[in-house]
Protein backbone atom coordinates (compact mmCIF):
# COMPACT_ATOMS: atom_id res chain seq x y z
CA UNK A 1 -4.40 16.54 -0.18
CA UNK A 2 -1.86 13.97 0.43
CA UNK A 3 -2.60 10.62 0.54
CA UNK A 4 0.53 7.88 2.07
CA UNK A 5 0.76 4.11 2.35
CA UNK A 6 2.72 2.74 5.15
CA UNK A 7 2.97 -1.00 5.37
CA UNK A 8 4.15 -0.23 9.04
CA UNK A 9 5.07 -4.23 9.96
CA UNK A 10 3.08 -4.46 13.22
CA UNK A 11 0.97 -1.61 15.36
CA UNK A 12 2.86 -2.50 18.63
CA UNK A 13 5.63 -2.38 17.32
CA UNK A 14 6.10 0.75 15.66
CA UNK A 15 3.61 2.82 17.04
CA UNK A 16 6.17 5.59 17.90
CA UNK A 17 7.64 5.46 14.53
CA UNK A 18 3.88 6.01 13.39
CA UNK A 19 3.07 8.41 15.49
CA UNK A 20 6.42 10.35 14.78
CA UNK A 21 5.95 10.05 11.53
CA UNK A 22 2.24 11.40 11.09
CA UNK A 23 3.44 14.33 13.12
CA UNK A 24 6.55 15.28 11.13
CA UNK A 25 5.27 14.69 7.43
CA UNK A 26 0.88 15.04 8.53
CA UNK A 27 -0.26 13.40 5.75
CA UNK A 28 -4.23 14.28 5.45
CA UNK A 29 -4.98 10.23 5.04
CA UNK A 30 -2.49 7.26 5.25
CA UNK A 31 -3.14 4.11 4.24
CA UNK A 32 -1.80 1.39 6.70
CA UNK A 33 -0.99 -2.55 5.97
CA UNK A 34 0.14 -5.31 7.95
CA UNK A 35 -0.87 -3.80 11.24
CA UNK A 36 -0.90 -7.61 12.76
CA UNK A 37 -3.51 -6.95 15.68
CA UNK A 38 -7.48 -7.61 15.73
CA UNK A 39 -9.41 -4.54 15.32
CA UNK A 40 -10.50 -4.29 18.89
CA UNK A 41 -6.97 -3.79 19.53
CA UNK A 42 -5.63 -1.03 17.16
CA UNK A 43 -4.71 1.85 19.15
CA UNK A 44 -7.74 4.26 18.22
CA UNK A 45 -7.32 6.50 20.99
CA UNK A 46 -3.82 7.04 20.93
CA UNK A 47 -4.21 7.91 17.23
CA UNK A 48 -7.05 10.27 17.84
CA UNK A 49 -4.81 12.39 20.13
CA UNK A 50 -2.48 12.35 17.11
CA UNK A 51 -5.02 13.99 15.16
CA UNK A 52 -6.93 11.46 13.38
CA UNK A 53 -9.63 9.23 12.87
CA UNK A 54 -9.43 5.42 12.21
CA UNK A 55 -10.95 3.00 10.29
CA UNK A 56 -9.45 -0.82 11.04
CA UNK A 57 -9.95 -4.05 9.41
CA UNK A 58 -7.72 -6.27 11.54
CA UNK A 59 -6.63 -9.60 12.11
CA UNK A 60 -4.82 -11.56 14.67
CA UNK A 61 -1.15 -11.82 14.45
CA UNK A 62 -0.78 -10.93 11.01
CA UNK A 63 -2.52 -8.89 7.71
CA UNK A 64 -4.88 -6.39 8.98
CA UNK A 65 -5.40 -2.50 7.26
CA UNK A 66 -6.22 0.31 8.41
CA UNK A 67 -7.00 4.16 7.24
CA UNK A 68 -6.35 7.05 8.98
CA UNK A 69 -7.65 10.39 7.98
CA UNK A 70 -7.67 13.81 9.44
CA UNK A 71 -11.28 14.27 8.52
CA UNK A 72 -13.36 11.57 9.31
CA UNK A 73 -14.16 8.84 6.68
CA UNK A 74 -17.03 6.77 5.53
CA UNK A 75 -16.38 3.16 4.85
CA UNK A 76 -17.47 2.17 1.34
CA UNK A 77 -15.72 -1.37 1.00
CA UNK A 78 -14.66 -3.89 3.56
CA UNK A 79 -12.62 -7.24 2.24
CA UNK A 80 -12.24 -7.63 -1.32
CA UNK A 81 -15.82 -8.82 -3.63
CA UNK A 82 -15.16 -11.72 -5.19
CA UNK A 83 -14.46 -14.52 -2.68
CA UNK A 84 -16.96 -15.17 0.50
CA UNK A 85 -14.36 -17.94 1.85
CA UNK A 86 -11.26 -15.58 1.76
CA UNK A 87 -10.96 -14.48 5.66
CA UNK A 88 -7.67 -12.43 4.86
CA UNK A 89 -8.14 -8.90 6.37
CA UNK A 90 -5.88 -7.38 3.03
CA UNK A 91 -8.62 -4.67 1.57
CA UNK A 92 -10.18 -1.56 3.17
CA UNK A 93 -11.95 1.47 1.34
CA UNK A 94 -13.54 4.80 2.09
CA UNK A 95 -14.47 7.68 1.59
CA UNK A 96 -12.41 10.76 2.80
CA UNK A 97 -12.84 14.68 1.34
CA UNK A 98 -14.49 13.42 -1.50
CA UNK A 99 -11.63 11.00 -2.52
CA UNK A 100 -12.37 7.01 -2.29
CA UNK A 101 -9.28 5.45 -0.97
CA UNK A 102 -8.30 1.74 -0.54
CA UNK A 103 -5.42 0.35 1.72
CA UNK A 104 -4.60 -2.72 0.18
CA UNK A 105 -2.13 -5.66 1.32
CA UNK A 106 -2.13 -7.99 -1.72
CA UNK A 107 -0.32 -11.19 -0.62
CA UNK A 108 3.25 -11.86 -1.09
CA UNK A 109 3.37 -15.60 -2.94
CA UNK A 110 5.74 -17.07 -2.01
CA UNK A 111 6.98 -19.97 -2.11
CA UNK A 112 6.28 -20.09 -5.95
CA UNK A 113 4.87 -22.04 -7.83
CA UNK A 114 2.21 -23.54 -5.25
CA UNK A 115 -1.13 -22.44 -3.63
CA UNK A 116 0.10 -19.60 -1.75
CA UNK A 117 0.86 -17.82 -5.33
CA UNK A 118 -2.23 -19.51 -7.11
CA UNK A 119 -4.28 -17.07 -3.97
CA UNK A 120 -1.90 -14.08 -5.21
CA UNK A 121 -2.92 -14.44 -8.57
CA UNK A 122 -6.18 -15.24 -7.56
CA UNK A 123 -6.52 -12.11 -5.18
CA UNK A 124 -5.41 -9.67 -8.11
CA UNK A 125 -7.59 -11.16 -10.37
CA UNK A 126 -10.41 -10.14 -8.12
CA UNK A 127 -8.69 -6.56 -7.13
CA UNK A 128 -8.77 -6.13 -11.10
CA UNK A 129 -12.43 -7.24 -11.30
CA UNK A 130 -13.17 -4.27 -8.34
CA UNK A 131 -11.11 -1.11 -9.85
CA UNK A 132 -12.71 -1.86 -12.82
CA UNK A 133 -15.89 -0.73 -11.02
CA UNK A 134 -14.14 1.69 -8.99
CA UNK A 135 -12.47 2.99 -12.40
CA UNK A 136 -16.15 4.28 -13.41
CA UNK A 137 -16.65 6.02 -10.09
CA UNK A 138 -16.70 9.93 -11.20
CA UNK A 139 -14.69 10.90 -7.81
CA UNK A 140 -11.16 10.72 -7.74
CA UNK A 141 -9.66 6.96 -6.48
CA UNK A 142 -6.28 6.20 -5.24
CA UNK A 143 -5.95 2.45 -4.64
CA UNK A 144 -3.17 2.84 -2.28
CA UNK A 145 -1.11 0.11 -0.48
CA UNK A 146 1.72 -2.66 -0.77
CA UNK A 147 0.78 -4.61 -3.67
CA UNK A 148 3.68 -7.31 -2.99
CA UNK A 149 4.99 -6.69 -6.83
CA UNK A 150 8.32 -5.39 -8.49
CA UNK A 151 6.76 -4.17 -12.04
CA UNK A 152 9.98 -3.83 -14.07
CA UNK A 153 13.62 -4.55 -13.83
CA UNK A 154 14.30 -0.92 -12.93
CA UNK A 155 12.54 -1.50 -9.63
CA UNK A 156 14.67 -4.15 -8.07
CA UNK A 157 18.65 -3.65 -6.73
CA UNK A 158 19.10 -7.01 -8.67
CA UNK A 159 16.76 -8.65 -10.70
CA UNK A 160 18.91 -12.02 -10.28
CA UNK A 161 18.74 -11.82 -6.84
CA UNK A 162 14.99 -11.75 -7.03
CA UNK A 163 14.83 -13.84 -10.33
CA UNK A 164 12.55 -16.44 -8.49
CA UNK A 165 10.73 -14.26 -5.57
CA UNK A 166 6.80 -14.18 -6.09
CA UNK A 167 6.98 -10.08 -6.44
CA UNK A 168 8.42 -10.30 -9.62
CA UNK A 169 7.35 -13.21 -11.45
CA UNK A 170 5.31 -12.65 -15.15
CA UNK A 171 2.34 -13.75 -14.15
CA UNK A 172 2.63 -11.31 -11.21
CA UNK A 173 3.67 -8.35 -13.30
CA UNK A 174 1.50 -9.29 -16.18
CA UNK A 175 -1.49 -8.84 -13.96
CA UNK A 176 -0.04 -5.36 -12.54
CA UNK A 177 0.01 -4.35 -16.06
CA UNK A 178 -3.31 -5.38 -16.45
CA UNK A 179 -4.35 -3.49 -13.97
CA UNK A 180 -3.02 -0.38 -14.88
CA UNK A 181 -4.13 -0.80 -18.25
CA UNK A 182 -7.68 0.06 -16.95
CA UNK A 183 -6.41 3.52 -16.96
CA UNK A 184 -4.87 3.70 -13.54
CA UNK A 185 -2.12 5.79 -13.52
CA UNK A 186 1.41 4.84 -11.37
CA UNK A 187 1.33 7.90 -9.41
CA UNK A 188 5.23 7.46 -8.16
CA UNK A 189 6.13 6.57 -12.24
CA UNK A 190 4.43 9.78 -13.36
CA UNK A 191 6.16 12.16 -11.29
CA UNK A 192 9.74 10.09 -11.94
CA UNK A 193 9.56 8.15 -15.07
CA UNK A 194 12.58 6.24 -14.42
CA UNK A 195 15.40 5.90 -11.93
CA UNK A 196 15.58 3.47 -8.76
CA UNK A 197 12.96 4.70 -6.51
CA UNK A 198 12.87 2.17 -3.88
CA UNK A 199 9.72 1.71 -0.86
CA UNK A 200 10.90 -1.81 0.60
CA UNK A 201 14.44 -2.50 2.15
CA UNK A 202 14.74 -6.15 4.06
CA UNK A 203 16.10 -6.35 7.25
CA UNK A 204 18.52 -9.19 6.24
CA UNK A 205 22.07 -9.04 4.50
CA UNK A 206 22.54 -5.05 5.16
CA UNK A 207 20.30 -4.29 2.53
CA UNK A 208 19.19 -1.06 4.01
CA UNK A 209 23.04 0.06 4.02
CA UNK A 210 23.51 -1.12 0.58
CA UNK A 211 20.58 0.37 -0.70
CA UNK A 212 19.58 -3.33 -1.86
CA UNK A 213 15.89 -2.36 -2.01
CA UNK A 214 12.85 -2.56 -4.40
CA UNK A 215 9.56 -0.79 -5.26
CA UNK A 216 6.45 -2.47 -3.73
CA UNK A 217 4.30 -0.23 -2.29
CA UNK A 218 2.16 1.75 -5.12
CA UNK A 219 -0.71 4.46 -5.09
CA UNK A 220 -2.51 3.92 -8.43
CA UNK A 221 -4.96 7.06 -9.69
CA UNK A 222 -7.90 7.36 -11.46
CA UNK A 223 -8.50 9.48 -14.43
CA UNK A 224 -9.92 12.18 -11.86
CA UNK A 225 -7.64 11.83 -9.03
CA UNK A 226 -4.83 11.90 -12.15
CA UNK A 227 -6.34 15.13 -13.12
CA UNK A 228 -5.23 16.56 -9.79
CA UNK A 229 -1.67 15.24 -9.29
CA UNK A 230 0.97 17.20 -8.18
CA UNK A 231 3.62 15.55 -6.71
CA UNK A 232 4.26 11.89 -5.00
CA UNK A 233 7.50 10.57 -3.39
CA UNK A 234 8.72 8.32 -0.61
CA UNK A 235 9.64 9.22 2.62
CA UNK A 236 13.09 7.21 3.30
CA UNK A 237 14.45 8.27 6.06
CA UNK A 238 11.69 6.97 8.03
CA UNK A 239 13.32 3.72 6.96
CA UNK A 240 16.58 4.52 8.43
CA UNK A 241 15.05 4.71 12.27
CA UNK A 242 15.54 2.71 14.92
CA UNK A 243 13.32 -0.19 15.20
CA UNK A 244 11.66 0.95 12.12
CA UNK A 245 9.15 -0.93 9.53
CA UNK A 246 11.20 -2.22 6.28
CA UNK A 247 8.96 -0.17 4.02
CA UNK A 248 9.18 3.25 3.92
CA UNK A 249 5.91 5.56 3.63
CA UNK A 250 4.91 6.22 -0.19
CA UNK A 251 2.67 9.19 -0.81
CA UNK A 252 0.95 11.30 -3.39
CA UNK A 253 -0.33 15.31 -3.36
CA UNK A 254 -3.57 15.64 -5.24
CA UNK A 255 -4.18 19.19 -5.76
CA UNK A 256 -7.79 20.44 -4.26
């Protein structure tokens, strides 16, 4: 079963890059953030004569998830517990094959310090608080999606260049740790332990040329979907398209 997140940086605009892409690499359920467009919107027709079924959480003009799955899915979670007043559409999660998925879009930060990072600490805080419940689940659980942090040095081109970004301040990576510390396991970390393995390119300064990239986008396993692991990766040269998103698709295989 393999399982991708694609932060695919606006439906209308790179619907034939997602549509080429689920046809070349077929993953069996991808993950989608920032799809920028209400749910009303999303293109579920188009997609279903690609194969697959949608589930969409959307929201005007920017956020918005989505999950696609080539078996259909049965929504479990909509919008992360924890905050009635947060309207952000970042958090989506269901049930596909016997797997519980999330597509998450945890929010970028910046500018730091101020409240747009006190809601990203905020917002993890609460993501935390839910995979601790989804931790217990006996089914396997991939909490899939960009989660808008660099962990360690290793995962940046330059950690002064980013020495003051939101994605890779301590309290951000502290509260990765955290996280994992549940007992989630990095998928992409467990299949290469170290070396730059890079999801996230900006469109600005050549940085796709120069490989000036960084490792955002994460699918974190369970115990039981750990269990089943086989391989994970990235898919860069979906980067390297024309008009493409400035992540590339990340993506695990959990055995059946």
């Amino acid at each position: 079963m393999r399982i991708a997140t694609y932060n695919i940086n606006g439906t209308n605009a790179r619907l034939p890059r997602l549509l080429e892409w689920l046809a070349e690499y077929k993953p069996d359920v991808a993950c989608l953030q920032e799809i920028k467009t209400v749910s009303e919107n999303f293109p579920v027709e188009v997609i279903r004569e690609a194969g697959y079924h949608s589930l969409v959480h959307g929201q005007k003009g920017f956020n918005g998830v989505a999950i696609l799955s080539r078996e259909p899915a049965t929504e479990t979670q909509r919008g992360l517990p924890g905050d009635d007043a947060d309207d952000h559409s970042r958090y989506l999660e269901a049930e596909v094959a016997g797997v519980r998925v999330a597509s998450i879009y945890l929010p970028n930060g910046n500018p730091q310090p101020g409240p747009k990072f006190d809601y990203k600490l905020a917002w993890m805080a609460r993501l935390a608080a839910h995979a601790q419940t989804l931790h217990g689940l006996a089914q396997p659980v991939v909490l899939a999606g960009d989660y808008n942090v660099i962990p360690t040095d290793e995962d940046v081109f330059s950690v002064k260049a980013m020495a003051n970004d939101a994605l890779m301040q301590p309290e951000s990576r502290a509260a990765f740790r955290s996280l994992c510390f549940q007992g989630w396991t990095d998928a992409i970390r467990a299949v290469t332990p170290s070396g730059r393995v890079y999801t996230f390119w900006d469109y600005q300064a050549g940085a796709w040329p120069r490989d000036a990239g960084f490792r955002i986008d994460h699918l974190l396993l369970s115990p039981a979907a750990a269990d089943r692991l086989r391989d994970a990766g990235v898919d860069r040269a979906v980067r390297g398209q024309e008009k493409a998103s400035d992540h590339a698709p990340t993506w695990v295989v959990l055995a059946d």
